[in-house]
PDB file of N, CA and C in Angstrom:
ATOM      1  N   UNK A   1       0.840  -1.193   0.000  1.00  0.00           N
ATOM      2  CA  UNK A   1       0.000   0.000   0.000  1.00  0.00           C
ATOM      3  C   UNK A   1       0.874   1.242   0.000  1.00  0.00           C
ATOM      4  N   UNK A   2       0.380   2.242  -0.188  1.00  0.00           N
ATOM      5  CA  UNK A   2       0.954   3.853  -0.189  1.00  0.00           C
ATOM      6  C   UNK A   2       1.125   4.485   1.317  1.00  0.00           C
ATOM      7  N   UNK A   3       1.942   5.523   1.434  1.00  0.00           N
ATOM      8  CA  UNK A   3       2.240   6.033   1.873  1.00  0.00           C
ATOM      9  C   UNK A   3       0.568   6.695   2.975  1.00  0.00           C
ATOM     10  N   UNK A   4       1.058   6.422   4.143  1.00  0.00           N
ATOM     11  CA  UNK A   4      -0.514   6.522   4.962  1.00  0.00           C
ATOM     12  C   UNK A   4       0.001   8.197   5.647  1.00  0.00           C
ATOM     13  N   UNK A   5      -1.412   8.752   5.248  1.00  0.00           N
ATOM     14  CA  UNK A   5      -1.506  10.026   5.969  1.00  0.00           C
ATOM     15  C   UNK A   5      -2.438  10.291   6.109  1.00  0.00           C
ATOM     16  N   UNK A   6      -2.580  11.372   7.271  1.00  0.00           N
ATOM     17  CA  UNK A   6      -3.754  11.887   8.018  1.00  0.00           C
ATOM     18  C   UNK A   6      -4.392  13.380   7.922  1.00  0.00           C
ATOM     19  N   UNK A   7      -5.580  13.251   7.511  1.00  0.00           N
ATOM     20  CA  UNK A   7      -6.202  14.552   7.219  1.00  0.00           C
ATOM     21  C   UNK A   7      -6.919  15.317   8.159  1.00  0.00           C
ATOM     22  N   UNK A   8      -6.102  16.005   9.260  1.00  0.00           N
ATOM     23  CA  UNK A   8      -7.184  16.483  10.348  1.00  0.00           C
ATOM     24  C   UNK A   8      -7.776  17.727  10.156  1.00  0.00           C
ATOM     25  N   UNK A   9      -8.138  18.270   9.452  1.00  0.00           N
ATOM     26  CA  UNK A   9      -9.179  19.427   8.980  1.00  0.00           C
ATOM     27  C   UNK A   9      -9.818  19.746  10.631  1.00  0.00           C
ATOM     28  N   UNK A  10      -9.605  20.909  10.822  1.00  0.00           N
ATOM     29  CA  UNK A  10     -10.674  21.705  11.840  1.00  0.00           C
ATOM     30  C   UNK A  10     -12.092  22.122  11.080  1.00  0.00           C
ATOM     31  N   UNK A  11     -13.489  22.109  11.793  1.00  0.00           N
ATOM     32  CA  UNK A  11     -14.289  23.053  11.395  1.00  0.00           C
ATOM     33  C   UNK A  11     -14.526  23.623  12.863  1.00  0.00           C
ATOM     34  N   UNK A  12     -15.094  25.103  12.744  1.00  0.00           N
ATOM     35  CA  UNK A  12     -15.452  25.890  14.055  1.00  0.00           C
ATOM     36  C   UNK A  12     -16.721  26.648  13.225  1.00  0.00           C
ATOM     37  N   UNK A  13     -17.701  26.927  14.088  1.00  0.00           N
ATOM     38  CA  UNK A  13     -19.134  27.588  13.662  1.00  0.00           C
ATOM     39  C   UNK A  13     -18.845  28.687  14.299  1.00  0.00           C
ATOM     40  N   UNK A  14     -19.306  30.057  13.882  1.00  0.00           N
ATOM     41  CA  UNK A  14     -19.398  30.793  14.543  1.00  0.00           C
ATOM     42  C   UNK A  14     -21.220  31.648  14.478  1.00  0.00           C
ATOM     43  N   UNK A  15     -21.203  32.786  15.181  1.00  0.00           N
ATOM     44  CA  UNK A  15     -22.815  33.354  15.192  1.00  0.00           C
ATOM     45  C   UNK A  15     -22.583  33.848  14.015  1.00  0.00           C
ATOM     46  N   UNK A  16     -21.433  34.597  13.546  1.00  0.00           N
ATOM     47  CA  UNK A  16     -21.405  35.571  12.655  1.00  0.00           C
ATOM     48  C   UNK A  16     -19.427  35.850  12.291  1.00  0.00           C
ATOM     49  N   UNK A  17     -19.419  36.184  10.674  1.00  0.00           N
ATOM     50  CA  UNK A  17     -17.870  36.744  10.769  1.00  0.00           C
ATOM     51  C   UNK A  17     -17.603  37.747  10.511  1.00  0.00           C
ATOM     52  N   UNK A  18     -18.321  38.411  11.699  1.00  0.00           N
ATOM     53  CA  UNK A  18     -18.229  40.013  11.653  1.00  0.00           C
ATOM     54  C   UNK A  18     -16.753  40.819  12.776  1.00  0.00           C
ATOM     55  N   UNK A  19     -15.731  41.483  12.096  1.00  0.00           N
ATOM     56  CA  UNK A  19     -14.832  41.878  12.589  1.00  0.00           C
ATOM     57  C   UNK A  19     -14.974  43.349  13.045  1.00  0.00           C
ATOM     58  N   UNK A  20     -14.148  44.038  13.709  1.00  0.00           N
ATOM     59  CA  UNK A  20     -13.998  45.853  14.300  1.00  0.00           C
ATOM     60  C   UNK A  20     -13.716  46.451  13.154  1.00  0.00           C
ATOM     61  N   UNK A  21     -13.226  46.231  12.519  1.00  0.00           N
ATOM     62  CA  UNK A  21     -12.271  46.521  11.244  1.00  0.00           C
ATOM     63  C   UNK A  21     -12.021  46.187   9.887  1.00  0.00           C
ATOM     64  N   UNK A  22     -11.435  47.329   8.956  1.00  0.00           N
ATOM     65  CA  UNK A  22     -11.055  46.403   8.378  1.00  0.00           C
ATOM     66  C   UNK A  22      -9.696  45.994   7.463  1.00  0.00           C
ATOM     67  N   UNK A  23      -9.017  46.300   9.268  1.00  0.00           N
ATOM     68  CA  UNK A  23      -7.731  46.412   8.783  1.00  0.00           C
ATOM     69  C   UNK A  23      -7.056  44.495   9.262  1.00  0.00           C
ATOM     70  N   UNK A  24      -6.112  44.115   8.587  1.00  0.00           N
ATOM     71  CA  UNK A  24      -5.632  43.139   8.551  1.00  0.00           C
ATOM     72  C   UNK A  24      -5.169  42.377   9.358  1.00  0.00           C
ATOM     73  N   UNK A  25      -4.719  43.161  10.369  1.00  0.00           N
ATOM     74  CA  UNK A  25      -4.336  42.728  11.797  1.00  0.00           C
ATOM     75  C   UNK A  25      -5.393  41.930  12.638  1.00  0.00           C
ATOM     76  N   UNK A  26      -6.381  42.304  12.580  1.00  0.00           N
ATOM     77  CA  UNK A  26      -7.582  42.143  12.735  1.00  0.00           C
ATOM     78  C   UNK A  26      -7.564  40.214  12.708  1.00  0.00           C
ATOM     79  N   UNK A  27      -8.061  40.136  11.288  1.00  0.00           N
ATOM     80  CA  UNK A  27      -7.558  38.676  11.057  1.00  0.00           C
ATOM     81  C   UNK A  27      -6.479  37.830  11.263  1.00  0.00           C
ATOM     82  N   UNK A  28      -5.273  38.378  11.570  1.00  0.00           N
ATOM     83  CA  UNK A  28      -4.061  37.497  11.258  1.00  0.00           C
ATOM     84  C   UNK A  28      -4.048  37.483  13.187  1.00  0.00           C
ATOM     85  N   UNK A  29      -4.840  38.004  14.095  1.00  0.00           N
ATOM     86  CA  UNK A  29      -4.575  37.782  15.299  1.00  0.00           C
ATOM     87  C   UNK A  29      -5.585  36.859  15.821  1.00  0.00           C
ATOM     88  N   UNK A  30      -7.133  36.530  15.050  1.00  0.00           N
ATOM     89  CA  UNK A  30      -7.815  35.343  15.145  1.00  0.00           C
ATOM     90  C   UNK A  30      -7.045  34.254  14.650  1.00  0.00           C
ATOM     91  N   UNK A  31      -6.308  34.222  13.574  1.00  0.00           N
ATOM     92  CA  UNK A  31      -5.668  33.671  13.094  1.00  0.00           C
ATOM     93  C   UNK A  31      -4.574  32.772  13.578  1.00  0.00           C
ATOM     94  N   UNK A  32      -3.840  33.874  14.436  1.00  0.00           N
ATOM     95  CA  UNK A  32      -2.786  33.281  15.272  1.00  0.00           C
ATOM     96  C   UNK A  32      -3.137  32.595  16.540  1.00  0.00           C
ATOM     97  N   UNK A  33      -4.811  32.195  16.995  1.00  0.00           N
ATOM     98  CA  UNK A  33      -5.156  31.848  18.222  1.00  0.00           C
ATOM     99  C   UNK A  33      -5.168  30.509  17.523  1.00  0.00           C
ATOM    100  N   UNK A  34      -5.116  30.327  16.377  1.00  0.00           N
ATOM    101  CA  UNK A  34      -5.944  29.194  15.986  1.00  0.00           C
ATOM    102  C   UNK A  34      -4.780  27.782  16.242  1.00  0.00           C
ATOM    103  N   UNK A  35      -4.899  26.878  16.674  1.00  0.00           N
ATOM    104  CA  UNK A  35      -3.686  26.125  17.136  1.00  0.00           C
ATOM    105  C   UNK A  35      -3.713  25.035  15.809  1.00  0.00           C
ATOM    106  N   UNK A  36      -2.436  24.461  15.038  1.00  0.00           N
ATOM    107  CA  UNK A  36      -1.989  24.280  14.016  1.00  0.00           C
ATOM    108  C   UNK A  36      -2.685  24.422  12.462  1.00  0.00           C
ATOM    109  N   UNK A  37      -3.031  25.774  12.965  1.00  0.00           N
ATOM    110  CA  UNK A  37      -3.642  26.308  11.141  1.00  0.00           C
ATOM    111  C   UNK A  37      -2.646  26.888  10.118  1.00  0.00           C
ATOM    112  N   UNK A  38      -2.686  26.560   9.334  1.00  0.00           N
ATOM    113  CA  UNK A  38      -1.862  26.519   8.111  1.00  0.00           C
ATOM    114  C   UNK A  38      -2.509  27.387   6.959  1.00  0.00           C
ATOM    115  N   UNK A  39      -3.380  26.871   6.723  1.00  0.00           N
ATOM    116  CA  UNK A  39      -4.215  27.377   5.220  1.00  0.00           C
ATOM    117  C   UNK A  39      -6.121  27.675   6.475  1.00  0.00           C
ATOM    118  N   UNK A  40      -6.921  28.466   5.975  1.00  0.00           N
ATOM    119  CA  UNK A  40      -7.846  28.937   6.496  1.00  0.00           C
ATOM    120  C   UNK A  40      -8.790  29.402   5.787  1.00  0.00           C
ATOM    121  N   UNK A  41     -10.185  29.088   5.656  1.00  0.00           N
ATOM    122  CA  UNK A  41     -11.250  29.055   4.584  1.00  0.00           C
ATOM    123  C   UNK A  41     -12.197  29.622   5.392  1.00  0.00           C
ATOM    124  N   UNK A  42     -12.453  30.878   5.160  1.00  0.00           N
ATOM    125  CA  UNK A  42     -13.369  31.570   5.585  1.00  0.00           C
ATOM    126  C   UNK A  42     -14.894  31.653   5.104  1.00  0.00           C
ATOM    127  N   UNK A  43     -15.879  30.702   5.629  1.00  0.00           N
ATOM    128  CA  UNK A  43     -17.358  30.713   4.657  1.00  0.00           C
ATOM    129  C   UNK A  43     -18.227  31.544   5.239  1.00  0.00           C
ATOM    130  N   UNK A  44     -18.707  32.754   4.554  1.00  0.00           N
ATOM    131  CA  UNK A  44     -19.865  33.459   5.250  1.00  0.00           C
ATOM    132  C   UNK A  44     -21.257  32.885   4.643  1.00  0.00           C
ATOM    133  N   UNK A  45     -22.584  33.179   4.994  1.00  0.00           N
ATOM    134  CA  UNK A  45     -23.647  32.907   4.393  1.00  0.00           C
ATOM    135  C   UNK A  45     -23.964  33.532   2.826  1.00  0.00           C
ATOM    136  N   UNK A  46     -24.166  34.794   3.016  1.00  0.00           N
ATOM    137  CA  UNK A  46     -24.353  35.437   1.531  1.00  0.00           C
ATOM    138  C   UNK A  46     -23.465  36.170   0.806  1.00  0.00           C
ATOM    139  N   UNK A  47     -23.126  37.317   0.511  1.00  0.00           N
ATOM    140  CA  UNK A  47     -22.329  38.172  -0.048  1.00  0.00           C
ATOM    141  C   UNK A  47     -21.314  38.390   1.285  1.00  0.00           C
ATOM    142  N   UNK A  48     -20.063  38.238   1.186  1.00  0.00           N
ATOM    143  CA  UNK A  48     -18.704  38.554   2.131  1.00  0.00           C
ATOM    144  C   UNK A  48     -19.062  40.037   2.263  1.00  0.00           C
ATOM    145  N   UNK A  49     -19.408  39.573   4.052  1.00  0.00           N
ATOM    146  CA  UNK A  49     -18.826  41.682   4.432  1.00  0.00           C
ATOM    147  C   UNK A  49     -17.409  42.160   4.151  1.00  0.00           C
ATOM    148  N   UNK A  50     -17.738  43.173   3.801  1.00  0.00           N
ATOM    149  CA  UNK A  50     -16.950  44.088   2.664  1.00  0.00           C
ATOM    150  C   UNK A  50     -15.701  44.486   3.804  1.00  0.00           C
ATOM    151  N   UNK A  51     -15.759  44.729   5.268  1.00  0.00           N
ATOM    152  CA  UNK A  51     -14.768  44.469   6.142  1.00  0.00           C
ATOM    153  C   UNK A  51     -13.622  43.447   5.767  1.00  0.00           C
ATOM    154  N   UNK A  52     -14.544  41.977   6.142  1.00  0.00           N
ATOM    155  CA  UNK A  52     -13.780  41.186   6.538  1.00  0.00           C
ATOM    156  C   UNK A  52     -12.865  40.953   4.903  1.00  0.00           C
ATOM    157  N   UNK A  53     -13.525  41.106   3.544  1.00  0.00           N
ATOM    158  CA  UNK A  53     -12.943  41.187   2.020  1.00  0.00           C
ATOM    159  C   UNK A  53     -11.827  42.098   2.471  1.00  0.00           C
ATOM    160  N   UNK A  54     -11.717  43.071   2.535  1.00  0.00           N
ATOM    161  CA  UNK A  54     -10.751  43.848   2.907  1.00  0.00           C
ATOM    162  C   UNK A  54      -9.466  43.600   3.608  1.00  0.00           C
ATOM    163  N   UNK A  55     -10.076  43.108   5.136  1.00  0.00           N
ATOM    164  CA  UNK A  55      -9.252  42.690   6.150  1.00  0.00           C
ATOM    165  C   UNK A  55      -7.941  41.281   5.161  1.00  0.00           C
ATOM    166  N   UNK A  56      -8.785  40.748   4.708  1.00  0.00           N
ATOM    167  CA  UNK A  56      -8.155  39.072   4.367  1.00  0.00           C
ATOM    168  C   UNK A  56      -7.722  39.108   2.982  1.00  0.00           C
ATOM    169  N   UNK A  57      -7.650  40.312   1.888  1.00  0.00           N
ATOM    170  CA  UNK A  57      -7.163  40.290   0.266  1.00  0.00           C
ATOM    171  C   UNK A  57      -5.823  40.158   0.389  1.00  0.00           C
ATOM    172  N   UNK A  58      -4.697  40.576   1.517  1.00  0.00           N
ATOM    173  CA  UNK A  58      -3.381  40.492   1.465  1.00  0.00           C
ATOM    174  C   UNK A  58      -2.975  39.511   2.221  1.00  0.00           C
ATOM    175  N   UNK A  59      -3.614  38.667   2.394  1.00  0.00           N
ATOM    176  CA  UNK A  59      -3.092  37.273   3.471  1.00  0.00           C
ATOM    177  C   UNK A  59      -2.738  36.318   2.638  1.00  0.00           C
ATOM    178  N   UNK A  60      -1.784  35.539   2.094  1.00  0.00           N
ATOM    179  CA  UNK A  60      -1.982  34.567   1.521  1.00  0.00           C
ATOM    180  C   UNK A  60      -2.320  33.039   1.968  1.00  0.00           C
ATOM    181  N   UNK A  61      -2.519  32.999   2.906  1.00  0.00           N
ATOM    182  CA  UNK A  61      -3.116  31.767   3.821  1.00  0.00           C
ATOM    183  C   UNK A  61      -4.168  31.651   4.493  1.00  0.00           C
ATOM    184  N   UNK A  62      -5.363  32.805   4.249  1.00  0.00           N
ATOM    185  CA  UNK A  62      -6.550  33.155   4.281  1.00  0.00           C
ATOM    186  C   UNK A  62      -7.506  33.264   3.017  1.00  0.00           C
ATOM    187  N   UNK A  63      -8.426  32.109   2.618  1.00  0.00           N
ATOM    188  CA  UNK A  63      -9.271  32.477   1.776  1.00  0.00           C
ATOM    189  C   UNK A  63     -10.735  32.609   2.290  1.00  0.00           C
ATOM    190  N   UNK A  64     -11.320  33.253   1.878  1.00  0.00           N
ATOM    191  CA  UNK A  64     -13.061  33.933   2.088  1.00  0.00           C
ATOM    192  C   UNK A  64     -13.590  33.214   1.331  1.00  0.00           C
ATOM    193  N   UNK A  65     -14.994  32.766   0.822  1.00  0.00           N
ATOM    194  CA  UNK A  65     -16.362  32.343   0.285  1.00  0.00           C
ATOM    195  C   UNK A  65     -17.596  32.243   1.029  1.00  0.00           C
ATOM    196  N   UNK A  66     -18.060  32.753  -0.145  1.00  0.00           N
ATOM    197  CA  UNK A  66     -19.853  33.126  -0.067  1.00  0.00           C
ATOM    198  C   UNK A  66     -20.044  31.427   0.427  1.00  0.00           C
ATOM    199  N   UNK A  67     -21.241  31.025   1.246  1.00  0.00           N
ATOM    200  CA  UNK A  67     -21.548  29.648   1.495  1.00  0.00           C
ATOM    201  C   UNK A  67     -21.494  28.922  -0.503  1.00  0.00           C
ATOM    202  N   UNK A  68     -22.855  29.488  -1.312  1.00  0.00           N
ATOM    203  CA  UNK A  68     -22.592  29.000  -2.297  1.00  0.00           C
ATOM    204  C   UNK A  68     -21.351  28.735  -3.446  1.00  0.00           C
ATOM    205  N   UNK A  69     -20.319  29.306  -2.968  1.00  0.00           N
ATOM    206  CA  UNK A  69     -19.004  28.916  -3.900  1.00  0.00           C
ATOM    207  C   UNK A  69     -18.272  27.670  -3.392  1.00  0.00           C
ATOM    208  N   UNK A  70     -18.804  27.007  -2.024  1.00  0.00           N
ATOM    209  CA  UNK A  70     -17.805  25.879  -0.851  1.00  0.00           C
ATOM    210  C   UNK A  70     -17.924  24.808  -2.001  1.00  0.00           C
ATOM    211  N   UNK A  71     -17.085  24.371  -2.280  1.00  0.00           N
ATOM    212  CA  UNK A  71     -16.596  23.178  -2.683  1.00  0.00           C
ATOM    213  C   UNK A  71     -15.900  22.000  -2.201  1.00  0.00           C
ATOM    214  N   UNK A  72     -16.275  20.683  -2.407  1.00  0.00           N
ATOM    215  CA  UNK A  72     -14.867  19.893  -1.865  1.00  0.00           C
ATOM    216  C   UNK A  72     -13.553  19.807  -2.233  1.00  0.00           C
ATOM    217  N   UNK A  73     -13.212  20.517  -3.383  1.00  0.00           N
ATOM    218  CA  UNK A  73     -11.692  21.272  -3.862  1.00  0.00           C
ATOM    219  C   UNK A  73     -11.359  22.308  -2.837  1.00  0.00           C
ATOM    220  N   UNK A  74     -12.079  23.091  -2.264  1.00  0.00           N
ATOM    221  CA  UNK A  74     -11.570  24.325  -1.626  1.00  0.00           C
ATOM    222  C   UNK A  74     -11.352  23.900  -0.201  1.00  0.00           C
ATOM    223  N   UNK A  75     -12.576  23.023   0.305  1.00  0.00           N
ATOM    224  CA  UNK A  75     -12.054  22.271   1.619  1.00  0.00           C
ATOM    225  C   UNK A  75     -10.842  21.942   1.515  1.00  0.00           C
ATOM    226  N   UNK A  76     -10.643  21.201   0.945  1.00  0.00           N
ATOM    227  CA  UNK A  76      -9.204  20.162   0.878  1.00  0.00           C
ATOM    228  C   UNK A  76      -7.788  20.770   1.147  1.00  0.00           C
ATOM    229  N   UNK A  77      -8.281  21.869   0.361  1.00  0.00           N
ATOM    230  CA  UNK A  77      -7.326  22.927   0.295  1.00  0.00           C
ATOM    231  C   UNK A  77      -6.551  23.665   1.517  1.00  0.00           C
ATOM    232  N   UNK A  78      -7.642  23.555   2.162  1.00  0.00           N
ATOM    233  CA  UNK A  78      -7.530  24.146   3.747  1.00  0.00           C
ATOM    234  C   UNK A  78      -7.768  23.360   5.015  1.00  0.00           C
ATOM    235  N   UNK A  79      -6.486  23.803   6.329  1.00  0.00           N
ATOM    236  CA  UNK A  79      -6.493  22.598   7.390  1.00  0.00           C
ATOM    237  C   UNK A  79      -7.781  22.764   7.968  1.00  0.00           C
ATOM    238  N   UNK A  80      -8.395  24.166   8.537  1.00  0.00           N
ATOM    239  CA  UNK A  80      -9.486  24.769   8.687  1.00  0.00           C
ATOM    240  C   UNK A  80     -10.287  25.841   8.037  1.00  0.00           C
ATOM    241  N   UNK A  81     -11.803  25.011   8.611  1.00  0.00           N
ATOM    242  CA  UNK A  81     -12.493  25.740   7.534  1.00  0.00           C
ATOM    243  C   UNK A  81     -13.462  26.238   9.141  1.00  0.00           C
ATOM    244  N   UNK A  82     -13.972  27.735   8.801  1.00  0.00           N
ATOM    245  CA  UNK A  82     -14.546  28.319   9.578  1.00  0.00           C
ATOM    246  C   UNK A  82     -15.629  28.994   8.802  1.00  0.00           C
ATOM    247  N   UNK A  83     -17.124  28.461   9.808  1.00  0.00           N
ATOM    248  CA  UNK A  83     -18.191  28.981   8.888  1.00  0.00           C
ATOM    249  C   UNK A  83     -19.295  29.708   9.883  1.00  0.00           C
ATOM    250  N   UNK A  84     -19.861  30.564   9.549  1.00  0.00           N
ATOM    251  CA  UNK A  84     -20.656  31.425  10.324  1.00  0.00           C
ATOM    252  C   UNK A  84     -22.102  30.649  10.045  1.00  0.00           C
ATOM    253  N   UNK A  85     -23.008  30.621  11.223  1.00  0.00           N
ATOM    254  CA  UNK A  85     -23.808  29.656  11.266  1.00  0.00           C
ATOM    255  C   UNK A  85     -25.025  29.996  10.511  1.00  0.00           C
ATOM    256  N   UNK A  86     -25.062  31.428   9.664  1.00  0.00           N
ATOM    257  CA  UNK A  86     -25.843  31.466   8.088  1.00  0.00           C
ATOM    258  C   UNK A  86     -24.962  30.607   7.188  1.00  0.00           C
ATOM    259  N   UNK A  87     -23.839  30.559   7.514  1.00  0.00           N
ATOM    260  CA  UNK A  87     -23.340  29.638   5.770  1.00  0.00           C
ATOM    261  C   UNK A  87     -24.026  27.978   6.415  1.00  0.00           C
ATOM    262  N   UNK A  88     -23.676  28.071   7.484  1.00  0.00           N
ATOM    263  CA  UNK A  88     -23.813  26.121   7.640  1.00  0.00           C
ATOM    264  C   UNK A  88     -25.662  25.986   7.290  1.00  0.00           C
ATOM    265  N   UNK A  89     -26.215  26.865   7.815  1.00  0.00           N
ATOM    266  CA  UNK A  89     -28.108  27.064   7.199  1.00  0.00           C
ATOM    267  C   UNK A  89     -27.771  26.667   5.914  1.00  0.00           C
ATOM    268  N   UNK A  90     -27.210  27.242   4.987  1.00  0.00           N
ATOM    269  CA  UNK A  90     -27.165  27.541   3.821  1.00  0.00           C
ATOM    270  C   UNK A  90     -27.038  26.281   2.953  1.00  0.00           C
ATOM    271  N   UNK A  91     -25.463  25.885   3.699  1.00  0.00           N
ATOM    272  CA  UNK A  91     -24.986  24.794   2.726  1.00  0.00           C
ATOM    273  C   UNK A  91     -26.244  23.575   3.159  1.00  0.00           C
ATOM    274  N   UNK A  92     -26.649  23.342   4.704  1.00  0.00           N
ATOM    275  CA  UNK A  92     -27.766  21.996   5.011  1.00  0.00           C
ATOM    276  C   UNK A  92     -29.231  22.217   4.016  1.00  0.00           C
ATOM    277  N   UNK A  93     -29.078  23.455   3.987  1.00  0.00           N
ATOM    278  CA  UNK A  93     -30.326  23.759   3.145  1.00  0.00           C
ATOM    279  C   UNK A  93     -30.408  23.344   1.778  1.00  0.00           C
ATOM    280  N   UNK A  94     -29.024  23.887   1.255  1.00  0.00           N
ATOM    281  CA  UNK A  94     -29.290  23.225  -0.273  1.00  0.00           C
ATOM    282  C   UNK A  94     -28.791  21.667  -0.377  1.00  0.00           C
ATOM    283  N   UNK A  95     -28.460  21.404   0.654  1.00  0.00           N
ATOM    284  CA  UNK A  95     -28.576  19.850   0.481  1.00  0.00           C
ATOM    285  C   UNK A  95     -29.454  19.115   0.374  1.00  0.00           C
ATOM    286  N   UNK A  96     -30.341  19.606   1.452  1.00  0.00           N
ATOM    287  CA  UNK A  96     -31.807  18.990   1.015  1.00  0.00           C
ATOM    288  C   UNK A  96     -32.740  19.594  -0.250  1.00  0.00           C
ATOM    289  N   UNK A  97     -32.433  20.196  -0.924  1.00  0.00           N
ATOM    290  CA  UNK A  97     -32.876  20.561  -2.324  1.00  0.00           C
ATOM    291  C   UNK A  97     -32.804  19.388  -3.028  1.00  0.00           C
ATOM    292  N   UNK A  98     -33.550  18.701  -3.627  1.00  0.00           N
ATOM    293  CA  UNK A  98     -33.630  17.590  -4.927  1.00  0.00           C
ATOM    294  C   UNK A  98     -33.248  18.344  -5.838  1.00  0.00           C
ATOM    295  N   UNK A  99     -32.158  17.607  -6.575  1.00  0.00           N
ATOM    296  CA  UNK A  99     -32.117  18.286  -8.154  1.00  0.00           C
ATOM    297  C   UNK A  99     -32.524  17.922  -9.200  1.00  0.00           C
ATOM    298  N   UNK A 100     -33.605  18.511 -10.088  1.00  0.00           N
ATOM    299  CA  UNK A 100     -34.448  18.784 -10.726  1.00  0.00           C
ATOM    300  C   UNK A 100     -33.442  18.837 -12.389  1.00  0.00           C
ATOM    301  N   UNK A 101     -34.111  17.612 -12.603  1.00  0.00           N
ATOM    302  CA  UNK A 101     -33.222  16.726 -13.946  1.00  0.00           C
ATOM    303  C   UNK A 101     -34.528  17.255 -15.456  1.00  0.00           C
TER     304      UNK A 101
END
């Protein structure tokens, strides 16, 4: 067999990913609480507050998405994924959507 490795992905819910600011520091000091995060996937529910877009465009180990852009490419991508508890509505919601062939 191949080479065995382990995928421990964090998820954390939050009420909301609403920041003070929207300056950068901001993020990179939630950031730094976070204990072995590497890469970081930020999912809000609808359109990204225009703060936190701001705060996170010069990070390169911080990415943002609307709930509808989450993919299992973009997970993967990242050790943790952090979602505000409109995106997790969002994504359970359109799961239970039938798709209409």
């Amino acid at each position: 067999m191949g080479k065995n490795f382990a995928l421990d992905p964090y998820l954390m819910v939050f009420e909301d990913l609403e920041i003070p600011s929207h300056k950068t520091k901001n993020v990179v000091s939630y950031y730094n609480l976070m204990v072995d995060t590497k890469k970081l996937l930020l999912v809000d529910g609808d359109a990204i507050n225009e703060k936190l877009k701001l705060a996170t465009q010069n990070i390169h180990y911080v990415n943002v998405l609307p709930s509808i852009g989450l993919n299992v490419y973009s997970i993967l991508l990242h050790d943790t994924l952090v979602m505000s508890r409109d995106a997790v509505n969002r994504v359970v919601e359109r799961m239970h959507t039938p798709i209409n062939r």
